[in-house]
Structures are given as structure tokens and as C-alpha cells.
PDB file of N, CA and C in Angstrom:
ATOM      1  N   UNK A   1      14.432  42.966 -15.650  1.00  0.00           N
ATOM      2  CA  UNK A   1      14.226  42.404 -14.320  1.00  0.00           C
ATOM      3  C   UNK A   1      13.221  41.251 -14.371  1.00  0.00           C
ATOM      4  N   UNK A   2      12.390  41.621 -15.211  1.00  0.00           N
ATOM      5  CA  UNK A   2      11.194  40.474 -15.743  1.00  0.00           C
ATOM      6  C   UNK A   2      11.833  39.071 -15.751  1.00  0.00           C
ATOM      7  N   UNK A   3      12.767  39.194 -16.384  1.00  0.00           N
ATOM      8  CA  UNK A   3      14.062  37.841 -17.181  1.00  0.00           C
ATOM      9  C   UNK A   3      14.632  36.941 -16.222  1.00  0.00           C
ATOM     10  N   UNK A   4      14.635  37.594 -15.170  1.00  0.00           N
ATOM     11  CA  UNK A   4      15.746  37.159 -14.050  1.00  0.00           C
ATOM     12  C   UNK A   4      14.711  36.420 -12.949  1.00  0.00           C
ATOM     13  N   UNK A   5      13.478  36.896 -12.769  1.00  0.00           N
ATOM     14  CA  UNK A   5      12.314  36.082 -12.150  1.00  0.00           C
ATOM     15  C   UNK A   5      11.749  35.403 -12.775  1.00  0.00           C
ATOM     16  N   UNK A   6      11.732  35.152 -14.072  1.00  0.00           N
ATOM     17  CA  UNK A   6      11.113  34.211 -15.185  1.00  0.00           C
ATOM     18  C   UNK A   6      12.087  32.960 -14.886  1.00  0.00           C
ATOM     19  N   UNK A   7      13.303  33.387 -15.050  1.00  0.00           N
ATOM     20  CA  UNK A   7      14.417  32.330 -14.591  1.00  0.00           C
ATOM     21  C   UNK A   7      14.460  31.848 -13.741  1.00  0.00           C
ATOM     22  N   UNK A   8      14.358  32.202 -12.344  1.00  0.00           N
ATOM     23  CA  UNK A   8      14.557  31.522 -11.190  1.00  0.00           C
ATOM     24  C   UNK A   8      13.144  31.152 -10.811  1.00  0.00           C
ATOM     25  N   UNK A   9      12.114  31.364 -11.516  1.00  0.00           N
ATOM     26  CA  UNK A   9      10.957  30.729 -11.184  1.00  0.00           C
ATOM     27  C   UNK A   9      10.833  29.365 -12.089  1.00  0.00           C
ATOM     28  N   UNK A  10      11.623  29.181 -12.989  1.00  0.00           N
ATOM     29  CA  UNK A  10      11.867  27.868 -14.175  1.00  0.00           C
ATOM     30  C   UNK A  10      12.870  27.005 -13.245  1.00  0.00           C
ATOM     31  N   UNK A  11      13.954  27.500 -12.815  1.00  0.00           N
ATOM     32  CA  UNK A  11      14.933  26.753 -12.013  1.00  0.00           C
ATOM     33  C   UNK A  11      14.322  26.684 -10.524  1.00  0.00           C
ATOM     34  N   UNK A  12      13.421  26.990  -9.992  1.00  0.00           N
ATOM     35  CA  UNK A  12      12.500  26.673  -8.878  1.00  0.00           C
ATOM     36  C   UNK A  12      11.818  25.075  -9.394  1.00  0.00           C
ATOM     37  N   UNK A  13      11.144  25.347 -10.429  1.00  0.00           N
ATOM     38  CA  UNK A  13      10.061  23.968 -11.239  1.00  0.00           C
ATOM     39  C   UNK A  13      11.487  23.395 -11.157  1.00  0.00           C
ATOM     40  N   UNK A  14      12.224  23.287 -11.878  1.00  0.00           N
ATOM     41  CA  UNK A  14      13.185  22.000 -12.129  1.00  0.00           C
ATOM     42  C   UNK A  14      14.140  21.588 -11.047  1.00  0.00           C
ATOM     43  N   UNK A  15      14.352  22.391 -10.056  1.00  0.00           N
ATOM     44  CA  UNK A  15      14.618  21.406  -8.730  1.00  0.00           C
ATOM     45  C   UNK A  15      13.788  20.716  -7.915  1.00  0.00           C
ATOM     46  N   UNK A  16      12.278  21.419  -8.306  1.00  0.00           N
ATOM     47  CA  UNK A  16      11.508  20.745  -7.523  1.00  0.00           C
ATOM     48  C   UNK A  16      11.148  19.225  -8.236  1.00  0.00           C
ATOM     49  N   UNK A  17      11.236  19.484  -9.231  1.00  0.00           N
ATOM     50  CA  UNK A  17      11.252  18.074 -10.006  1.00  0.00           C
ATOM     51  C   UNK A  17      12.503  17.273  -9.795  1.00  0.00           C
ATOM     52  N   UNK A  18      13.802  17.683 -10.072  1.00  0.00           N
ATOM     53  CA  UNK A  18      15.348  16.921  -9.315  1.00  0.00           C
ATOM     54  C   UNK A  18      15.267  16.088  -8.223  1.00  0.00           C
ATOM     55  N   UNK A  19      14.453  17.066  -7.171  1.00  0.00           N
ATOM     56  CA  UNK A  19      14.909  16.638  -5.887  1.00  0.00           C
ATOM     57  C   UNK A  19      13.427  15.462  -5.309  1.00  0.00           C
ATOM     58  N   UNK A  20      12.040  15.745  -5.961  1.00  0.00           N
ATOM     59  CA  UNK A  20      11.254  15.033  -5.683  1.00  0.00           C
ATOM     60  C   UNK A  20      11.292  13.836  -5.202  1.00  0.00           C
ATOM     61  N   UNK A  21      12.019  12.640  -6.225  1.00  0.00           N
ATOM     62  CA  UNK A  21      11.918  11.492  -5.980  1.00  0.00           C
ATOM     63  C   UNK A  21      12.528  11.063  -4.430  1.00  0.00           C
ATOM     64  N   UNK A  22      13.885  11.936  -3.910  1.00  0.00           N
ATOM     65  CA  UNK A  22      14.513  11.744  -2.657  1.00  0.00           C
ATOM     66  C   UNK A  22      13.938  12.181  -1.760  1.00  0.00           C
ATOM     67  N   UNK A  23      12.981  13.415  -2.082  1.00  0.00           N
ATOM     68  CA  UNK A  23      11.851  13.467  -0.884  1.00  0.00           C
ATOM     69  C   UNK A  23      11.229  12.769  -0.682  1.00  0.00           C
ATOM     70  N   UNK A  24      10.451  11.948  -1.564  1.00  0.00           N
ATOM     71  CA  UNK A  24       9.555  10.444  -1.735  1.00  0.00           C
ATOM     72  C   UNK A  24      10.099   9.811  -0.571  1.00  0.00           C
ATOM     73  N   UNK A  25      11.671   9.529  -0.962  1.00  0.00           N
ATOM     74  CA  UNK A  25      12.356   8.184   0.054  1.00  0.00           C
ATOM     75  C   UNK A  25      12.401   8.204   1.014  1.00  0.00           C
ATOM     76  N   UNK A  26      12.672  10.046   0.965  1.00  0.00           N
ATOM     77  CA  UNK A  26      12.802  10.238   2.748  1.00  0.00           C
ATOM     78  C   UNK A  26      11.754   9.709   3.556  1.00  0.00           C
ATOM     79  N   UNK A  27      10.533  10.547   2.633  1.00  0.00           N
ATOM     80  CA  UNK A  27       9.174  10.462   3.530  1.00  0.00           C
ATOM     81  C   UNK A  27       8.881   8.808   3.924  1.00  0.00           C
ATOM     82  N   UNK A  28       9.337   7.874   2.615  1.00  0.00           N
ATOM     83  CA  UNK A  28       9.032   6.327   3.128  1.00  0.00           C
ATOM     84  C   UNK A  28       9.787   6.098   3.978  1.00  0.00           C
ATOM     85  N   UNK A  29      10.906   5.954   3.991  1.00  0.00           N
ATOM     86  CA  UNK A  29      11.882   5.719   4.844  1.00  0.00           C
ATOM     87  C   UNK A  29      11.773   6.072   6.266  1.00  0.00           C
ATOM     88  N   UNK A  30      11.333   7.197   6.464  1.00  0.00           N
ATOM     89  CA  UNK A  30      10.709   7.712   7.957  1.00  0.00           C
ATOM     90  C   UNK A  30       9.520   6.674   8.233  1.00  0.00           C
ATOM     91  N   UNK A  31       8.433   6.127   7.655  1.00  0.00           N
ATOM     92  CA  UNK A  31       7.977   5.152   8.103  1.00  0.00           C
ATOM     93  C   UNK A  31       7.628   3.629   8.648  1.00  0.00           C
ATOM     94  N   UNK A  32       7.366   3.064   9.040  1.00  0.00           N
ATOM     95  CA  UNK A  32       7.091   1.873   9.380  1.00  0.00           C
ATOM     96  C   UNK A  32       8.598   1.516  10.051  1.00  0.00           C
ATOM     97  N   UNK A  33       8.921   2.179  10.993  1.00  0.00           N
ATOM     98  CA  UNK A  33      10.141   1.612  11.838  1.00  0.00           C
ATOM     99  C   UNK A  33      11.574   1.663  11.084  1.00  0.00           C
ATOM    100  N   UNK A  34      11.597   3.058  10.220  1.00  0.00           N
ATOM    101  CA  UNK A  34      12.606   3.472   9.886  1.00  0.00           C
ATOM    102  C   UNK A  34      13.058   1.863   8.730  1.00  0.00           C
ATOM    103  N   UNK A  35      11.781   1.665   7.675  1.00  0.00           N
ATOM    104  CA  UNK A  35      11.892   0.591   6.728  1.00  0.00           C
ATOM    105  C   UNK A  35      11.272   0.961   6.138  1.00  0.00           C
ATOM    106  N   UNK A  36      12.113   1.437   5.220  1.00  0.00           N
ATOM    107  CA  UNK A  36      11.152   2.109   3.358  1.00  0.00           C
ATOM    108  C   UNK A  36      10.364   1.450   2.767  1.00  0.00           C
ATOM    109  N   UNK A  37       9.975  -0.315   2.951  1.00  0.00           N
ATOM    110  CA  UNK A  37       8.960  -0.461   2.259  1.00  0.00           C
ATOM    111  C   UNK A  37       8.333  -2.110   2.753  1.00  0.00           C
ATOM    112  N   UNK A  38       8.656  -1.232   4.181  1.00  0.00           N
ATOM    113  CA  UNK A  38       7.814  -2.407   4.694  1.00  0.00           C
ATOM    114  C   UNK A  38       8.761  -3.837   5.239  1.00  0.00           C
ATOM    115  N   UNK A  39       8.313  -5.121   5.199  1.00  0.00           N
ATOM    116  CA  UNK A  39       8.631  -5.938   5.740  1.00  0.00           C
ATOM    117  C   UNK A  39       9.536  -6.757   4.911  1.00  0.00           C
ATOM    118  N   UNK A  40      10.782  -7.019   4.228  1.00  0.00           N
ATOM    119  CA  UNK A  40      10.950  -7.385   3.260  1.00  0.00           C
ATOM    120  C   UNK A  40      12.339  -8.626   3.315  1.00  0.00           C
ATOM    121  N   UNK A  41      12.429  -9.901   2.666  1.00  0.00           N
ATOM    122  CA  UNK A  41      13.083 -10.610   3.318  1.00  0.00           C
ATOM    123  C   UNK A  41      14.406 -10.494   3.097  1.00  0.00           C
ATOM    124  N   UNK A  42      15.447 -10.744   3.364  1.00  0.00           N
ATOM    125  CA  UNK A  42      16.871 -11.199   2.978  1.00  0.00           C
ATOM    126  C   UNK A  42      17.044 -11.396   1.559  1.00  0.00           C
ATOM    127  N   UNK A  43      18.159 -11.347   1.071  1.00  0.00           N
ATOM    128  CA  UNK A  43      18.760 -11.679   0.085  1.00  0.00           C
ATOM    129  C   UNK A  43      18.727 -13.226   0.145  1.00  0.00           C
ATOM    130  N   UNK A  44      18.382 -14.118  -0.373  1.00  0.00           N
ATOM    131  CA  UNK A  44      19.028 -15.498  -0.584  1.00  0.00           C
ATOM    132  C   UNK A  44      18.098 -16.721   0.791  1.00  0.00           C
ATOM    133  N   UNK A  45      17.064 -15.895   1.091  1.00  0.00           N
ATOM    134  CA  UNK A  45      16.387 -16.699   2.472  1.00  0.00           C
ATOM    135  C   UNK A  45      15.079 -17.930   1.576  1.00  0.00           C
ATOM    136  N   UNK A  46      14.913 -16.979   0.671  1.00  0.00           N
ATOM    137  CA  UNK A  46      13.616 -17.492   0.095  1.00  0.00           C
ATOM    138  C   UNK A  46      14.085 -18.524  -1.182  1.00  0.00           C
ATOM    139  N   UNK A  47      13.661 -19.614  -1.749  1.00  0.00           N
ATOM    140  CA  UNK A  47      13.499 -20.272  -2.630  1.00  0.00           C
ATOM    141  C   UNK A  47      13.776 -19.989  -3.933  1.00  0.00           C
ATOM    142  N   UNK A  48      14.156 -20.018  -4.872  1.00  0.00           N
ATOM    143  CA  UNK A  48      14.325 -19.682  -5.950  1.00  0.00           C
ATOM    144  C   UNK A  48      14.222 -20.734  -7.475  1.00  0.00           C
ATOM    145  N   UNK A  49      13.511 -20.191  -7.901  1.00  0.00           N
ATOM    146  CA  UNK A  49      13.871 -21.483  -9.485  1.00  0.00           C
ATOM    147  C   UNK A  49      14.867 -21.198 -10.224  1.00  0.00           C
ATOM    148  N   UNK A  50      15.410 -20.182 -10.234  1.00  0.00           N
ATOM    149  CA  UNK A  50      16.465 -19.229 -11.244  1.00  0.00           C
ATOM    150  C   UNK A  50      17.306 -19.821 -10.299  1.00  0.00           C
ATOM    151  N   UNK A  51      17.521 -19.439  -9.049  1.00  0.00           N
ATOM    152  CA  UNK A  51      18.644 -19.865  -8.313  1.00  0.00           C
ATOM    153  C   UNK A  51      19.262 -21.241  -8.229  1.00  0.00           C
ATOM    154  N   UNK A  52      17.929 -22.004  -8.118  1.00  0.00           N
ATOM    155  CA  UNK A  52      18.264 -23.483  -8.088  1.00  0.00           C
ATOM    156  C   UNK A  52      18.488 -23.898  -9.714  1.00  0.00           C
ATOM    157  N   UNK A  53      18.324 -23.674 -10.091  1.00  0.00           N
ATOM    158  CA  UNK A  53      18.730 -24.150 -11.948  1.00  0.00           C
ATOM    159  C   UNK A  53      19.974 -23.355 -12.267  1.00  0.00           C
ATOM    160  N   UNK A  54      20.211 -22.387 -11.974  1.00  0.00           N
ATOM    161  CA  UNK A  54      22.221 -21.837 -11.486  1.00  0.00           C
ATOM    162  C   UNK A  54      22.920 -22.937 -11.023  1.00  0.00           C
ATOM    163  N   UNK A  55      22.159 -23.063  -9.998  1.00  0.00           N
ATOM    164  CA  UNK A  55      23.229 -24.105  -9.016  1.00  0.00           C
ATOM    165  C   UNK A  55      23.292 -24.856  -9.761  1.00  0.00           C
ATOM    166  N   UNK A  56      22.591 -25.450 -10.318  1.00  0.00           N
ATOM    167  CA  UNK A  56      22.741 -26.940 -10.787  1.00  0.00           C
ATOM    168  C   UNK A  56      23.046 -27.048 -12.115  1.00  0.00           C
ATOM    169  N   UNK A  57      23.449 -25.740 -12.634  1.00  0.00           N
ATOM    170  CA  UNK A  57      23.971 -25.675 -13.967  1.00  0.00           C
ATOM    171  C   UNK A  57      25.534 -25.461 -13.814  1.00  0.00           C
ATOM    172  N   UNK A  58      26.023 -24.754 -12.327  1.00  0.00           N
ATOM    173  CA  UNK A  58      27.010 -24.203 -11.499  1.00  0.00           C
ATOM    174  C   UNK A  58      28.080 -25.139 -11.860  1.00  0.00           C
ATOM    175  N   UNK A  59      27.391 -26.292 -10.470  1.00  0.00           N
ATOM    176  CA  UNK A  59      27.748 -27.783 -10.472  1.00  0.00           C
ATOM    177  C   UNK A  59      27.749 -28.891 -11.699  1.00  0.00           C
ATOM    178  N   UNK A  60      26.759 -28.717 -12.135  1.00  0.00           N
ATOM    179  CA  UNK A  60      27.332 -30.061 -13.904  1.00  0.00           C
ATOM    180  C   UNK A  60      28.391 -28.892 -14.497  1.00  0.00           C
ATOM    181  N   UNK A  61      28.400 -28.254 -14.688  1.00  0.00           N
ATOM    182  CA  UNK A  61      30.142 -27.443 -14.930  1.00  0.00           C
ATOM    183  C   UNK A  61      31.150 -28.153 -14.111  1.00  0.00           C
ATOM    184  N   UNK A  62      30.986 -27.871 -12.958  1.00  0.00           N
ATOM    185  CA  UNK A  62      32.382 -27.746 -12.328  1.00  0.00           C
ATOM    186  C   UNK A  62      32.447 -29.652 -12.192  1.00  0.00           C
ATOM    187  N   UNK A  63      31.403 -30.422 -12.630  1.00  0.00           N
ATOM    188  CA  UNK A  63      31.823 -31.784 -12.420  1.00  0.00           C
ATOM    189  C   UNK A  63      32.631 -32.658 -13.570  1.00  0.00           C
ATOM    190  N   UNK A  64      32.491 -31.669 -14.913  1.00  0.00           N
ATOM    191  CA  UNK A  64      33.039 -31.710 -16.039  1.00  0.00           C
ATOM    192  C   UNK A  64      33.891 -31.752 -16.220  1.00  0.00           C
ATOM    193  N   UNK A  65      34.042 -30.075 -15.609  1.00  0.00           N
ATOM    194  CA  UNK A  65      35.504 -29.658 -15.629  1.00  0.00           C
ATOM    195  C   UNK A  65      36.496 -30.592 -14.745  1.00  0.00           C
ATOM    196  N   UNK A  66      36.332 -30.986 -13.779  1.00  0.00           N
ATOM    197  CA  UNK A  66      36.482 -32.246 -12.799  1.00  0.00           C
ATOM    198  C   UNK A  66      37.268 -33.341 -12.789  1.00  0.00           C
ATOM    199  N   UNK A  67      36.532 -33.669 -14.404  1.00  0.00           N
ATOM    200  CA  UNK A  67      36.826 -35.112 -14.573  1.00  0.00           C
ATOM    201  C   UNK A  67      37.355 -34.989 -15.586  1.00  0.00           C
ATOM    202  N   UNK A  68      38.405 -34.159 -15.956  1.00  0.00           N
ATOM    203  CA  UNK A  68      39.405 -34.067 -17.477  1.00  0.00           C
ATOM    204  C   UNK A  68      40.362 -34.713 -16.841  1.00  0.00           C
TER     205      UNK A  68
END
């Protein structure tokens, strides 16, 4: 009987460890106006150097390709 509470007190620890991190989210997520981490902008609003050197690597491609 020892065996069987040794067990479910091990599989107690390891769901509580499983499930932790989604309790985390919940708990953020319930705050600041139902926004997990606060104030945070758009996809694609803000400036980029990576983005703008894409583009413009995008475009001398496609002006290449273009002019065959």
C-alpha cells in the first residue's frame, strides 16, 4: 500500500511541474486588461533593419529577374 502512495505522490510532483508553466499564463494573462504582457506593438508597425535590408534585397531580385 506504501507503493501506491509513493506513486501518486511522484505523479502529483510531475503534474505539478507539467502544468506550471500554463498556470504562469493564465495568471499573466488575467492581468493588465486581459494582456499577458503588457503593452505590446503590432506585427510590422515598428521599423526594422532586418526588414528593410529584406526589402531591398526582395526588390534588387525581382528587378533582375525583370530585366531578362
Amino acid at each position: 500500500m506504501g507503493e501506491v502512495i509513493e506513486i501518486s505522490v511522484i505523479m502529483l510532483i510531475i503534474a505539478i511541474a507539467a502544468f506550471a508553466p500554463l498556470g504562469y499564463f493564465i495568471y499573466k494573462y488575467s492581468q493588465k486588461n486581459a494582456q499577458p504582457f503588457g503593452e505590446t506593438e503590432p506585427h510590422g508597425d515598428s521599423p526594422s533593419l532586418v526588414n528593410d535590408l529584406v526589402e531591398t534585397a526582395i526588390h534588387f531580385v525581382k528587378s533582375k529577374l525583370g530585366k531578362k
